[in-house]
Every structure is written in C-alpha cells, then in structure tokens.
PDB file of N, CA and C in Angstrom:
ATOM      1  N   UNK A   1       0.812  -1.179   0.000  1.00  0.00           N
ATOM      2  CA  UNK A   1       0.000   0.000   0.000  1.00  0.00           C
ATOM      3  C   UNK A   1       0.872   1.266   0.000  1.00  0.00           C
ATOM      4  N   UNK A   2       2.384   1.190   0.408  1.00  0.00           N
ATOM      5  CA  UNK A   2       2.946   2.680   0.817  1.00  0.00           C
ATOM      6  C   UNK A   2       2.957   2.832  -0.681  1.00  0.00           C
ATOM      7  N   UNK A   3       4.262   1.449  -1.074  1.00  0.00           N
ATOM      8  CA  UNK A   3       4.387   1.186  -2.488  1.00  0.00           C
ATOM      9  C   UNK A   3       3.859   2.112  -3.351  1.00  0.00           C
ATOM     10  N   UNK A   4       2.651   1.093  -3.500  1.00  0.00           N
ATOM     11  CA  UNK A   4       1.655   2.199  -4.034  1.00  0.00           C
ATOM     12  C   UNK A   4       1.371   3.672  -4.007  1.00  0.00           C
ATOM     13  N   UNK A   5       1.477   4.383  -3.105  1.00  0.00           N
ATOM     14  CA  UNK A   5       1.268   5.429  -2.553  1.00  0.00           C
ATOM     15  C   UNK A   5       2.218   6.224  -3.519  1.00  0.00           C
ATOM     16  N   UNK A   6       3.493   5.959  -3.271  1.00  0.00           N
ATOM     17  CA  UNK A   6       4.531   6.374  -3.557  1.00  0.00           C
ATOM     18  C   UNK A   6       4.706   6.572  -5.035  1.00  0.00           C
ATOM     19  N   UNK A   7       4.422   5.460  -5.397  1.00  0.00           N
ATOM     20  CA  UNK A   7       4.575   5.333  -6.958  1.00  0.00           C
ATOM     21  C   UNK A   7       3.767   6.083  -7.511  1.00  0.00           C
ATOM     22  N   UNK A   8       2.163   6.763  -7.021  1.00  0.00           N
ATOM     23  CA  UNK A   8       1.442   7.744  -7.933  1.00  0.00           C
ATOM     24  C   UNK A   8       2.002   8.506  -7.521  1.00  0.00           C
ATOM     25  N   UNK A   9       2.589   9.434  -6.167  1.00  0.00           N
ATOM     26  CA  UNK A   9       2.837  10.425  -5.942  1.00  0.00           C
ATOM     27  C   UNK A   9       3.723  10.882  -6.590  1.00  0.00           C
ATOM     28  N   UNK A  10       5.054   9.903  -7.170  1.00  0.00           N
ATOM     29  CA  UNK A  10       5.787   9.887  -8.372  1.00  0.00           C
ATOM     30  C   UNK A  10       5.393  10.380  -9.314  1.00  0.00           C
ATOM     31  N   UNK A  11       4.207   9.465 -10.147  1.00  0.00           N
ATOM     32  CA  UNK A  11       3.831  10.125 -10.643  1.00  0.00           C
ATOM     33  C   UNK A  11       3.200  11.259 -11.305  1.00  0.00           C
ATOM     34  N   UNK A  12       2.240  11.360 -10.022  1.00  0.00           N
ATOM     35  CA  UNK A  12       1.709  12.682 -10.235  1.00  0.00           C
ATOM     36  C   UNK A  12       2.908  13.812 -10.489  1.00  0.00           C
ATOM     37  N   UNK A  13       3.945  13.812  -9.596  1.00  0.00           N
ATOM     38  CA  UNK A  13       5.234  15.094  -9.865  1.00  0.00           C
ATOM     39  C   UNK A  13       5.682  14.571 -11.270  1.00  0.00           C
ATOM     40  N   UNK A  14       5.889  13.417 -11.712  1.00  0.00           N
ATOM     41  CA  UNK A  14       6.563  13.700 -13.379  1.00  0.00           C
ATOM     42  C   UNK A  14       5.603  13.986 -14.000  1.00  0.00           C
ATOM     43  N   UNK A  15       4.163  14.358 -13.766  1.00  0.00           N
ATOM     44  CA  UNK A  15       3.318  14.483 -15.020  1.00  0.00           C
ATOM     45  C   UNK A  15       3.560  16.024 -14.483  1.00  0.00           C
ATOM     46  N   UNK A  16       3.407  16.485 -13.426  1.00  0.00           N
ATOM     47  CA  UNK A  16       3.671  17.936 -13.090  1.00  0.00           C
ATOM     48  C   UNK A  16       4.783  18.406 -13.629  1.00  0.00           C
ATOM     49  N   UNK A  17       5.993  17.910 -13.609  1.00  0.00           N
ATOM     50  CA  UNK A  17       7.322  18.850 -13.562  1.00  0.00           C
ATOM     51  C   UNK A  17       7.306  18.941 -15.620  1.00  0.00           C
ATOM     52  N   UNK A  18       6.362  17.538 -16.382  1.00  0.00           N
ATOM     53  CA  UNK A  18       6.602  17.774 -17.656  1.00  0.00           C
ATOM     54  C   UNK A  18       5.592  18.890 -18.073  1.00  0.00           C
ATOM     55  N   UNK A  19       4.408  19.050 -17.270  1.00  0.00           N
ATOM     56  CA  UNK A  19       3.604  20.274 -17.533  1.00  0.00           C
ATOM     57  C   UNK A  19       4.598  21.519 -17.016  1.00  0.00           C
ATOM     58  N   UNK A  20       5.394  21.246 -16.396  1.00  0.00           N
ATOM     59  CA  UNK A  20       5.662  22.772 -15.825  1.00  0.00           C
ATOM     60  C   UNK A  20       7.105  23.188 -17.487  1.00  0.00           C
ATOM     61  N   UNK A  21       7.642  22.256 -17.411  1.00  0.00           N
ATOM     62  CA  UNK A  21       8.937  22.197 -18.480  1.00  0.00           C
ATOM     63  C   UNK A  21       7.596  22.703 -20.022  1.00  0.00           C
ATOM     64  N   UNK A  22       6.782  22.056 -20.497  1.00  0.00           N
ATOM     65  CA  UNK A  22       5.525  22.740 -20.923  1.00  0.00           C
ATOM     66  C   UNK A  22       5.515  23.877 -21.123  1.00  0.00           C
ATOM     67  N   UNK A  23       4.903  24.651 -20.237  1.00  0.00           N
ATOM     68  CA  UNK A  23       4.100  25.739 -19.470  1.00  0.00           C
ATOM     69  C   UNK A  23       5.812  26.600 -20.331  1.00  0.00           C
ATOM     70  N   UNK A  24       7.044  26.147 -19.194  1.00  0.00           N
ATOM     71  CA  UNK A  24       7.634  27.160 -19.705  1.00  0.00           C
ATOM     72  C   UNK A  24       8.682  27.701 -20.882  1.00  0.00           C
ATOM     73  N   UNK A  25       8.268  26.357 -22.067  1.00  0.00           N
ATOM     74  CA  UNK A  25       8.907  26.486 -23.240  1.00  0.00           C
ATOM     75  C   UNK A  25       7.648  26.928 -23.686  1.00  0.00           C
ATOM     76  N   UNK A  26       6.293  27.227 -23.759  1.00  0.00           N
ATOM     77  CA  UNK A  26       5.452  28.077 -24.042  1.00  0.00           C
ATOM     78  C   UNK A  26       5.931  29.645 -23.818  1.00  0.00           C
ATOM     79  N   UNK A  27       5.741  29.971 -22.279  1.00  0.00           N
ATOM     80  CA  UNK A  27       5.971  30.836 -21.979  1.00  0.00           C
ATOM     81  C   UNK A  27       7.356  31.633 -22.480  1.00  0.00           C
ATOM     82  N   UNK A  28       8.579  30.860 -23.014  1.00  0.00           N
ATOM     83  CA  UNK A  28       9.902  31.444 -23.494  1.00  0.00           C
ATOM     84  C   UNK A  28       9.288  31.951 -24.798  1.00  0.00           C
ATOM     85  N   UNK A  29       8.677  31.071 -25.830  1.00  0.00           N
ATOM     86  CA  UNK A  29       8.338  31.424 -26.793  1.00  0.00           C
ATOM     87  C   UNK A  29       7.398  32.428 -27.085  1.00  0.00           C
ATOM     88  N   UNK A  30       6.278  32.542 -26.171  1.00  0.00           N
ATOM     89  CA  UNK A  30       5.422  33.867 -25.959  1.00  0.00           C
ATOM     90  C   UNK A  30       6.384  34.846 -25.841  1.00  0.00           C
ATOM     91  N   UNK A  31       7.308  35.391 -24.962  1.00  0.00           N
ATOM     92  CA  UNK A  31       8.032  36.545 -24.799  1.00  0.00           C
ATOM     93  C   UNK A  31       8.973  36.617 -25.685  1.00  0.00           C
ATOM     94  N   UNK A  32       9.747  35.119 -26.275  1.00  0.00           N
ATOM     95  CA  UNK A  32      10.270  35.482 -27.492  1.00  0.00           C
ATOM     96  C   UNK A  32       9.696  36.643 -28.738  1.00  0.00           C
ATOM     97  N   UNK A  33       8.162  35.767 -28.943  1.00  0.00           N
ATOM     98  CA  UNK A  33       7.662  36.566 -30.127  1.00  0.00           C
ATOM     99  C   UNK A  33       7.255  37.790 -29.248  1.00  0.00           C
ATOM    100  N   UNK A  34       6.734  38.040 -28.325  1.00  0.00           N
ATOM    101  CA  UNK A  34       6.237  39.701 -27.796  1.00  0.00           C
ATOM    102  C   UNK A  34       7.643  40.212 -27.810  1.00  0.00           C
ATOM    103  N   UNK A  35       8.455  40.030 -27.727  1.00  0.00           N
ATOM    104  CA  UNK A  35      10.069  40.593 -27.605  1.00  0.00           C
ATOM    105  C   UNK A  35      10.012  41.105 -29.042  1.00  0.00           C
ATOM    106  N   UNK A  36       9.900  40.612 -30.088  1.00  0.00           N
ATOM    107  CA  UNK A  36      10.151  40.778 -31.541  1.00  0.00           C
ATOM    108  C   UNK A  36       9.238  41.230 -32.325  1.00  0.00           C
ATOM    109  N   UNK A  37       8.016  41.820 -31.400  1.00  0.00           N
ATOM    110  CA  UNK A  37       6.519  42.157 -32.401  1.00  0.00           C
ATOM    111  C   UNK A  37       6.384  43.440 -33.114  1.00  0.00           C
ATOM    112  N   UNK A  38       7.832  44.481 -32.842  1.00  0.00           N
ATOM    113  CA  UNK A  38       7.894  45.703 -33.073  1.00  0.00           C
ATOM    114  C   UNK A  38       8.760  45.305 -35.082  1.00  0.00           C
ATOM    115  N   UNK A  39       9.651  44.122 -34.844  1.00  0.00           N
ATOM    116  CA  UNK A  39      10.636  43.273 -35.849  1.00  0.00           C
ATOM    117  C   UNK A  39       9.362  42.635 -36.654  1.00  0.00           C
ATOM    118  N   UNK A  40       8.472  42.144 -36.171  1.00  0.00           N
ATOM    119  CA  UNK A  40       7.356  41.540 -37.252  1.00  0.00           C
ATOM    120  C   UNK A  40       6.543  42.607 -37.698  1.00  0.00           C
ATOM    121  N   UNK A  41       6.212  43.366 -37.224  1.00  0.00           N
ATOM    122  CA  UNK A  41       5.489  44.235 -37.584  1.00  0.00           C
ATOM    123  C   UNK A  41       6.121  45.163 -38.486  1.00  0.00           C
ATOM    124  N   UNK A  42       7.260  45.698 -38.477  1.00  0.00           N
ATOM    125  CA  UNK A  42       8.124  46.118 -39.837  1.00  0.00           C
ATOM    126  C   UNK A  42       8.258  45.301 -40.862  1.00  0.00           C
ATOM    127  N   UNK A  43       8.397  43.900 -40.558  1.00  0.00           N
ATOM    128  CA  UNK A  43       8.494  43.136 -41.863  1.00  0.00           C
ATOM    129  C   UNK A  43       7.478  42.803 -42.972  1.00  0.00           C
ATOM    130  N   UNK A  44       6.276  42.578 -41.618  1.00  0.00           N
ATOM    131  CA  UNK A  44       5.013  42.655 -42.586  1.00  0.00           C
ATOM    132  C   UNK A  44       4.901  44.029 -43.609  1.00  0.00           C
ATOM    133  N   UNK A  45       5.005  45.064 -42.704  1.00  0.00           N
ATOM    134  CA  UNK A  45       4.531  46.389 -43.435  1.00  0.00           C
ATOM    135  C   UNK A  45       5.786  46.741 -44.765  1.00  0.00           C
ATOM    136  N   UNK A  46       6.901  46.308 -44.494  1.00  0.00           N
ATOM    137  CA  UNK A  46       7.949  46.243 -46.160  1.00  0.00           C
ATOM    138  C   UNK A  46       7.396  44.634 -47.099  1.00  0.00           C
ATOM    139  N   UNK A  47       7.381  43.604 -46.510  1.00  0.00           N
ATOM    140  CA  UNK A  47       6.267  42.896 -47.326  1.00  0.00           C
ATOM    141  C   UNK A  47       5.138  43.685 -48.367  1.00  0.00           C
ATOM    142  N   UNK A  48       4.739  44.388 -47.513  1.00  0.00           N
ATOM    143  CA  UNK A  48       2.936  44.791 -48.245  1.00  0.00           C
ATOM    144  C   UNK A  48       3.601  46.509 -49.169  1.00  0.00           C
ATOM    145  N   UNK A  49       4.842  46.491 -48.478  1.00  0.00           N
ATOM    146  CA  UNK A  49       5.313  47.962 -49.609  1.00  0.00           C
ATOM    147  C   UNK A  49       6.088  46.942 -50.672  1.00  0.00           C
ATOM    148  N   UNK A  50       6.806  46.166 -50.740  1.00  0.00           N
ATOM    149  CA  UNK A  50       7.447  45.496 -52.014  1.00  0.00           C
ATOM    150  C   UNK A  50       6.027  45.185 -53.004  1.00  0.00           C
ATOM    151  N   UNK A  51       5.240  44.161 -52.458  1.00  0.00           N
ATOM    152  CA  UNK A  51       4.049  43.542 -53.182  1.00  0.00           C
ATOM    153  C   UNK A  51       3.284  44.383 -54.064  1.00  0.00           C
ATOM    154  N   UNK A  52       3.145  45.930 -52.980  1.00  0.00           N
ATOM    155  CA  UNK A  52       2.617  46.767 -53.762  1.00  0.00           C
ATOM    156  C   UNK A  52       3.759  47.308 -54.858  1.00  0.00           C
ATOM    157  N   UNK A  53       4.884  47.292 -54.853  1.00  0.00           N
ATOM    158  CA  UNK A  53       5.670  48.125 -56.081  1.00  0.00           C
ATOM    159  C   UNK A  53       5.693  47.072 -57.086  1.00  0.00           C
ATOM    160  N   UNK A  54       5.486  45.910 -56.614  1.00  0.00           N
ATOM    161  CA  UNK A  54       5.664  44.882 -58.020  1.00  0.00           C
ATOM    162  C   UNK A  54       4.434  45.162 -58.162  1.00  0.00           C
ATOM    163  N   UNK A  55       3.159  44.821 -57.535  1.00  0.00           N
ATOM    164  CA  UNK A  55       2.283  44.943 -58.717  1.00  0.00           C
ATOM    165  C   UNK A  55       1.966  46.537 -59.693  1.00  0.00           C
ATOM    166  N   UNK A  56       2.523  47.338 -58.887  1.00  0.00           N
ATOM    167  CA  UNK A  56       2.721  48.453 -60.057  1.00  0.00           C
ATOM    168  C   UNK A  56       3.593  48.624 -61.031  1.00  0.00           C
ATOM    169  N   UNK A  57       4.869  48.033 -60.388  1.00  0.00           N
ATOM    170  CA  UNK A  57       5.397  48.014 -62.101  1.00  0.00           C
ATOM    171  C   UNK A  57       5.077  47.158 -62.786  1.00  0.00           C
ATOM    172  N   UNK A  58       4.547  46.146 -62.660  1.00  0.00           N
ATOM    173  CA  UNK A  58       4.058  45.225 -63.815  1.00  0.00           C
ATOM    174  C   UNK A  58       2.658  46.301 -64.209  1.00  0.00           C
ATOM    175  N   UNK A  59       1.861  46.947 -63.567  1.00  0.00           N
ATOM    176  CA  UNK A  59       0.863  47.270 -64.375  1.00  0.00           C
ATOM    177  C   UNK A  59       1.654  48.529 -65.617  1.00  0.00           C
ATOM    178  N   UNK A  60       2.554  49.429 -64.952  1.00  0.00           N
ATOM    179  CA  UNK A  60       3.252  50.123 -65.203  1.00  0.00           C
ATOM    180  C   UNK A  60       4.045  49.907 -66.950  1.00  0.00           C
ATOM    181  N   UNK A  61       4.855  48.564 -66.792  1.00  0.00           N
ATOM    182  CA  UNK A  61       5.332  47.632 -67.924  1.00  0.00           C
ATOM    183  C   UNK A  61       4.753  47.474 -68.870  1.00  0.00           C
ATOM    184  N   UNK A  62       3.215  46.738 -68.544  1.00  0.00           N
ATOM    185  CA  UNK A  62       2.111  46.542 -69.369  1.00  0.00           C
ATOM    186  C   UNK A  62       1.913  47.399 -70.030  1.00  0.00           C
ATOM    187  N   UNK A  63       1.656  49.041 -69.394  1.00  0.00           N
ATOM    188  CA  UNK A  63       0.991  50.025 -70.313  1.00  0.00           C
ATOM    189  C   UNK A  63       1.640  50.521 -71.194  1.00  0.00           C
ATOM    190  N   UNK A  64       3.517  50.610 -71.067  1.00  0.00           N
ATOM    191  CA  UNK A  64       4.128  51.137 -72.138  1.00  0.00           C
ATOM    192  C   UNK A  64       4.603  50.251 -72.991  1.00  0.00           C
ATOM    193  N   UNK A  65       4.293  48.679 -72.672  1.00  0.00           N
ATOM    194  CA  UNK A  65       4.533  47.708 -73.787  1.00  0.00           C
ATOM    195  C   UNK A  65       3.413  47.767 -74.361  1.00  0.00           C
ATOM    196  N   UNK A  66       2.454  48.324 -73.955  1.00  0.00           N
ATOM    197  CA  UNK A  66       1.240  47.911 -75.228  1.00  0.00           C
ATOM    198  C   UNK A  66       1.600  49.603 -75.728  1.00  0.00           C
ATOM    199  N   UNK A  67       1.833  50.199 -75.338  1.00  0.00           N
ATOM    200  CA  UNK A  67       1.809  51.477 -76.154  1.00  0.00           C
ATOM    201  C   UNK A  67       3.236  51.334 -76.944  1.00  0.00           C
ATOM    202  N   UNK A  68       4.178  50.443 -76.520  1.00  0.00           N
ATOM    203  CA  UNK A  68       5.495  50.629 -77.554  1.00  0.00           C
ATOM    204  C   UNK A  68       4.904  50.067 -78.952  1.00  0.00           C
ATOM    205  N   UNK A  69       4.161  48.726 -78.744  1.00  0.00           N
ATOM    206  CA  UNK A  69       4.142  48.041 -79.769  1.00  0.00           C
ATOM    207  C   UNK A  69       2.541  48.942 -80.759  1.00  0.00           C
ATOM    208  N   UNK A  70       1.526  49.204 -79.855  1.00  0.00           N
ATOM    209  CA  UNK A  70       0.440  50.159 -80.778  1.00  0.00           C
ATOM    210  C   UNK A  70       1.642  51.335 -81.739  1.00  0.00           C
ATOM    211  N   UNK A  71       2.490  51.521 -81.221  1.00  0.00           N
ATOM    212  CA  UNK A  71       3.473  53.068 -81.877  1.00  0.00           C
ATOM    213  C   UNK A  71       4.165  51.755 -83.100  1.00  0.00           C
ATOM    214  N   UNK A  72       4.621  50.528 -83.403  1.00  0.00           N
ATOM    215  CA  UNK A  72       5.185  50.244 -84.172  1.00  0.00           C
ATOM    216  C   UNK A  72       4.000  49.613 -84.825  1.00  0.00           C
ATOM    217  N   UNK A  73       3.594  49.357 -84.491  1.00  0.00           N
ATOM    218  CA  UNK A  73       2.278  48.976 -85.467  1.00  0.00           C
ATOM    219  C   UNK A  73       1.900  50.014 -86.147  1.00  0.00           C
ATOM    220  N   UNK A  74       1.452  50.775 -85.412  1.00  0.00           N
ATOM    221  CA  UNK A  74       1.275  52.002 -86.331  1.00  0.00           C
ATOM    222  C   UNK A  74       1.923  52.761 -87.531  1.00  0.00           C
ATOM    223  N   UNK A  75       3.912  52.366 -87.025  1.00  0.00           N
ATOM    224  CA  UNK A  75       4.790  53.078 -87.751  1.00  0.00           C
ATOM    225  C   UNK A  75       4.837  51.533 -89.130  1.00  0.00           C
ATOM    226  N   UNK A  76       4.545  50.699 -88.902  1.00  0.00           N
ATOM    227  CA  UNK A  76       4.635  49.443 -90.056  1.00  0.00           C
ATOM    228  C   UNK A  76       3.133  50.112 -91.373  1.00  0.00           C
ATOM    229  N   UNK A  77       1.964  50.177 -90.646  1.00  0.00           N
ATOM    230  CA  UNK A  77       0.659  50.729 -91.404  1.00  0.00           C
ATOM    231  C   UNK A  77       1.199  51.580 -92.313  1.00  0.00           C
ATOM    232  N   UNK A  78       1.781  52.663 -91.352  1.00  0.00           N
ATOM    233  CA  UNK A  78       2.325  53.778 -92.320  1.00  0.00           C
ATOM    234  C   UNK A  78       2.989  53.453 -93.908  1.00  0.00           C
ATOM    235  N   UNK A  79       4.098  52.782 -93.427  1.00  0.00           N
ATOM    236  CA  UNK A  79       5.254  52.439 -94.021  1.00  0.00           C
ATOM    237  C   UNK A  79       4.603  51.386 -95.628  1.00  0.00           C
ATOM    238  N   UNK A  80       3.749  50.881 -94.661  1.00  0.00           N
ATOM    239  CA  UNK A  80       3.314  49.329 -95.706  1.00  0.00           C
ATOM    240  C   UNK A  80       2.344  50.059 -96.606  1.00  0.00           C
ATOM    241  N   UNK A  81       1.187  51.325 -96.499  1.00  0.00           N
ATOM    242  CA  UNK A  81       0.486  52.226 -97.421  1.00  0.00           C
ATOM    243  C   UNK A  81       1.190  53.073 -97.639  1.00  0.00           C
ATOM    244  N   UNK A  82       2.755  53.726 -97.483  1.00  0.00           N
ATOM    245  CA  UNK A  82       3.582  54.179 -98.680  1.00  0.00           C
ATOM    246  C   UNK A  82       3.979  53.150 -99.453  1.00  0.00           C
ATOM    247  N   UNK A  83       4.601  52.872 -98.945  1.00  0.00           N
ATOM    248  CA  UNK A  83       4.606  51.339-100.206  1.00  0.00           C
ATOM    249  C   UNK A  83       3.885  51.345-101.280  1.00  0.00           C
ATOM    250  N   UNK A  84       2.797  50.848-100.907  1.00  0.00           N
ATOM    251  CA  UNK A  84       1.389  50.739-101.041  1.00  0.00           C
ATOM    252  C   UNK A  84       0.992  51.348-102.773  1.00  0.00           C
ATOM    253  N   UNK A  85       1.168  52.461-101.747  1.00  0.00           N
ATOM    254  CA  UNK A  85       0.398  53.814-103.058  1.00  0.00           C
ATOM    255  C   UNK A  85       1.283  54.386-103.583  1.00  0.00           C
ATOM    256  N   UNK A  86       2.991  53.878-103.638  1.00  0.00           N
ATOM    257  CA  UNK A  86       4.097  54.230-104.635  1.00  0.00           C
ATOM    258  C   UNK A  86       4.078  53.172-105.776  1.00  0.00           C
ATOM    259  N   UNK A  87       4.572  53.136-106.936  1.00  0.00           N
ATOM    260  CA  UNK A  87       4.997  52.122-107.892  1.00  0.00           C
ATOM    261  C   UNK A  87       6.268  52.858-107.773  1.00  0.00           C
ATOM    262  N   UNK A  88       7.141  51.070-107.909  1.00  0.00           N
ATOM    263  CA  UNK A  88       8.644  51.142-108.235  1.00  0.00           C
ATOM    264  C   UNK A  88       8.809  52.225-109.273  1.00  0.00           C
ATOM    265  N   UNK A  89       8.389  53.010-109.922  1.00  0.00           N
ATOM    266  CA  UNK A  89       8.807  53.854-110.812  1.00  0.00           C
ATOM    267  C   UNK A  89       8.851  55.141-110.215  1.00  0.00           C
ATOM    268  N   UNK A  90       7.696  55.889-109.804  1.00  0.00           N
ATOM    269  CA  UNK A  90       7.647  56.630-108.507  1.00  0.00           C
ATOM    270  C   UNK A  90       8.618  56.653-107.861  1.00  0.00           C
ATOM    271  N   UNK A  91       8.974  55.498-106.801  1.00  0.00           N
ATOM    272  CA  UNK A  91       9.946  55.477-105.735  1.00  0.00           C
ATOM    273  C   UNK A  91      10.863  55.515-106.002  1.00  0.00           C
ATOM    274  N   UNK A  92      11.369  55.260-107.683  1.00  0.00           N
ATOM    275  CA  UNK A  92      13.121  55.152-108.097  1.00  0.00           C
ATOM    276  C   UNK A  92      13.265  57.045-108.009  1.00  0.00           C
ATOM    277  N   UNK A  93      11.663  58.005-108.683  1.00  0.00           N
ATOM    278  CA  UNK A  93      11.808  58.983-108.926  1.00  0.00           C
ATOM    279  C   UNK A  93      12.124  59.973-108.174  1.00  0.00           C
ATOM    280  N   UNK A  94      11.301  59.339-107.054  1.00  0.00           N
ATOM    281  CA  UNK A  94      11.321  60.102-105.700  1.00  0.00           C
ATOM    282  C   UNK A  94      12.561  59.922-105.125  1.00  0.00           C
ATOM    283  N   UNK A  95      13.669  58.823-105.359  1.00  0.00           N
ATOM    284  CA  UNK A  95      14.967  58.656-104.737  1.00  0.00           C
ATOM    285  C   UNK A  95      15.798  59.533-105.463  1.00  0.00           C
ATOM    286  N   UNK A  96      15.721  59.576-106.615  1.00  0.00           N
ATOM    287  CA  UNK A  96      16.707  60.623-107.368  1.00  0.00           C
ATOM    288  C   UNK A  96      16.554  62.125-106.676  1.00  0.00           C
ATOM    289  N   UNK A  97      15.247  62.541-106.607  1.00  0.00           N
ATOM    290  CA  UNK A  97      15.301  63.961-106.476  1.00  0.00           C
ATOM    291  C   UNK A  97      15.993  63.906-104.653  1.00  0.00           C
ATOM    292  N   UNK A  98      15.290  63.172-103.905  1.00  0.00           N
ATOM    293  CA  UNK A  98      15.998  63.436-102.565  1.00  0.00           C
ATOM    294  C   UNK A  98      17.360  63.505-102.963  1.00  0.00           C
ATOM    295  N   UNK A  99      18.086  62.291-103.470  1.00  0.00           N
ATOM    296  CA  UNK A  99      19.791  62.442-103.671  1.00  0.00           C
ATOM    297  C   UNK A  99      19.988  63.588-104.587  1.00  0.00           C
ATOM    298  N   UNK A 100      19.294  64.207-105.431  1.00  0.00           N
ATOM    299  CA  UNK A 100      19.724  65.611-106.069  1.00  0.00           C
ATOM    300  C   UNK A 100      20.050  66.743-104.536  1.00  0.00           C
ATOM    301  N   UNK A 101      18.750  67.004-103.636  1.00  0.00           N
ATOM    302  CA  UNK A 101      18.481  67.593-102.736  1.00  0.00           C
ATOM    303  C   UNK A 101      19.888  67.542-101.726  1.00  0.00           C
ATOM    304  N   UNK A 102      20.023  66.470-101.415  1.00  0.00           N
ATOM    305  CA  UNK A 102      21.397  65.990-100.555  1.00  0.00           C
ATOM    306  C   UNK A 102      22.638  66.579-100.889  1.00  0.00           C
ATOM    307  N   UNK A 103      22.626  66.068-102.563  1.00  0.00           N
ATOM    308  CA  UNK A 103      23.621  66.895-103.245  1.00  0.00           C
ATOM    309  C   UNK A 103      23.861  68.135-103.042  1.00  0.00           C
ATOM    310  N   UNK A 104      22.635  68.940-103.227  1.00  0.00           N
ATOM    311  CA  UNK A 104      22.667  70.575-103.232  1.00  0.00           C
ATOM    312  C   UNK A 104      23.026  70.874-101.665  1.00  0.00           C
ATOM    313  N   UNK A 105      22.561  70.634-101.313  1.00  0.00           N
ATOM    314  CA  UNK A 105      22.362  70.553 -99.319  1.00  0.00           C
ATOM    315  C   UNK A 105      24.131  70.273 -99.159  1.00  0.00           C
ATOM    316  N   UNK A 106      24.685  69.640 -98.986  1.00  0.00           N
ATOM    317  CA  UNK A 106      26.385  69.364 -98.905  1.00  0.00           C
ATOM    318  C   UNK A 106      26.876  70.417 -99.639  1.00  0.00           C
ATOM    319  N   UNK A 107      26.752  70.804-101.109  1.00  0.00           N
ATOM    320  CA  UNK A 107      27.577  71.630-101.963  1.00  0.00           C
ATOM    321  C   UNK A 107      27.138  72.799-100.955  1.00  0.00           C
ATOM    322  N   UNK A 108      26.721  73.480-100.684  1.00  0.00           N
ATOM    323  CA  UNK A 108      25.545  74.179 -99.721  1.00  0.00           C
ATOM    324  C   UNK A 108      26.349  74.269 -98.736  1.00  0.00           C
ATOM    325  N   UNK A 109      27.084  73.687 -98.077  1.00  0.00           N
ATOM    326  CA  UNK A 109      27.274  73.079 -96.808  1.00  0.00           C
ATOM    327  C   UNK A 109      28.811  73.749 -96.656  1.00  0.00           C
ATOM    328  N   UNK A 110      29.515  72.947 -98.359  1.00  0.00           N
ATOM    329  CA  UNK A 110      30.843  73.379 -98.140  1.00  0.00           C
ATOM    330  C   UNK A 110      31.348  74.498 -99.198  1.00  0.00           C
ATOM    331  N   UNK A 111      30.381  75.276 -99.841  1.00  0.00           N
ATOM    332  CA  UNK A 111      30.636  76.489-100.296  1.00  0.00           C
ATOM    333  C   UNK A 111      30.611  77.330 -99.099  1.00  0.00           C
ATOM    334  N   UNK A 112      29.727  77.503 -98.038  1.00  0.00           N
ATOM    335  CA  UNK A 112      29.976  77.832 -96.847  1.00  0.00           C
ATOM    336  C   UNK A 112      31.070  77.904 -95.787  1.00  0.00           C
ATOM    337  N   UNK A 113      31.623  76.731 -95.521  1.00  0.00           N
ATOM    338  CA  UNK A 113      33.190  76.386 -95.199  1.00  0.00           C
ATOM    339  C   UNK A 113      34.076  77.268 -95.532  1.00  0.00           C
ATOM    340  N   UNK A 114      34.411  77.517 -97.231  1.00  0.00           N
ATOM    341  CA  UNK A 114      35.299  77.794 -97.805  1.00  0.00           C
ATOM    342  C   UNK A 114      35.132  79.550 -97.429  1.00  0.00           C
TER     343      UNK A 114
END
C-alpha cells in the first residue's frame, strides 16, 4: 500500500514537472515573439510595400509595352500604305530627287566652309 502510494505520488510530480517544463517552453516562446513584435510588424509592413511596387510596375510595364508596340504597329501601317500607293517607278523617282536635294544641301554646306 505505501508502495503504491509512492509510486502515484511519483507520478503525479513527473506528469507535473513535464507540464511545468511545458508551461515554460510556451511561456519562453510567448516573450520570445512579444520581444520581436515591433521586428514583425516592420516586416510585414515592407512585405505589403514590395508587393505593392511589383504589382505596379508590372501594371506600369504593361501600359508602355502595349503602347510601344500600338506606336510600331502604327509606324509598319504607315510604311506598308507608302509602299502601297508608290509604284517602283515613282519610288526610283522620288529617290533621285531626294539624292539631287542631298547633293545641293552638302555643296551648300561646303561652299559655306570655304
């Protein structure tokens, strides 16, 4: 019967001393994180400022890639209805007079010089 006695009272203290060992690796870790809540709380708030700059420059990206490529699209339209509405005979004609123009423009250039 002491036996007995003894042996729960045993027990009862190792089920106690593992609640208390418990209790105070809880408790380290509570004051750990309250120790550091000023450190989480900055991290969150540069978290939510990065997240927000990426998703603006991607919206940012988006708008001048669709506007780079609307501007070359546009500059191809152009290009492809001169084309278009020149015949090779035209365009040989139209190349001569610019290179006449060039010509004059330089002679122009270095009668000036002299």
């Amino acid at each position: 019967m002491v036996n007995h006695k003894m042996m729960q009272s045993f027990e009862k203290w190792l089920e106690w001393s593992e609640n208390q060992g418990r209790e105070e690796r809880v408790m380290k870790r509570f004051l750990s994180k309250w120790r550091l809540k000023s450190a989480v709380s900055c991290m969150l708030t540069w978290r939510e400022y990065t997240n927000t700059r990426l998703k603006l420059k991607r919206i940012v990206r988006r708008a001048t890639v669709d506007k780079r490529g609307k501007m070359l699209d546009a500059a191809l339209r152009t290009w492809k209805h001169f084309v278009y509405s020149f015949d090779t005979t035209k365009l040989q004609h139209a190349s001569e007079e610019l290179n006449d123009i060039i010509v004059r423009l330089e002679n122009d250039v270095d009668e000036k010089d002299e």
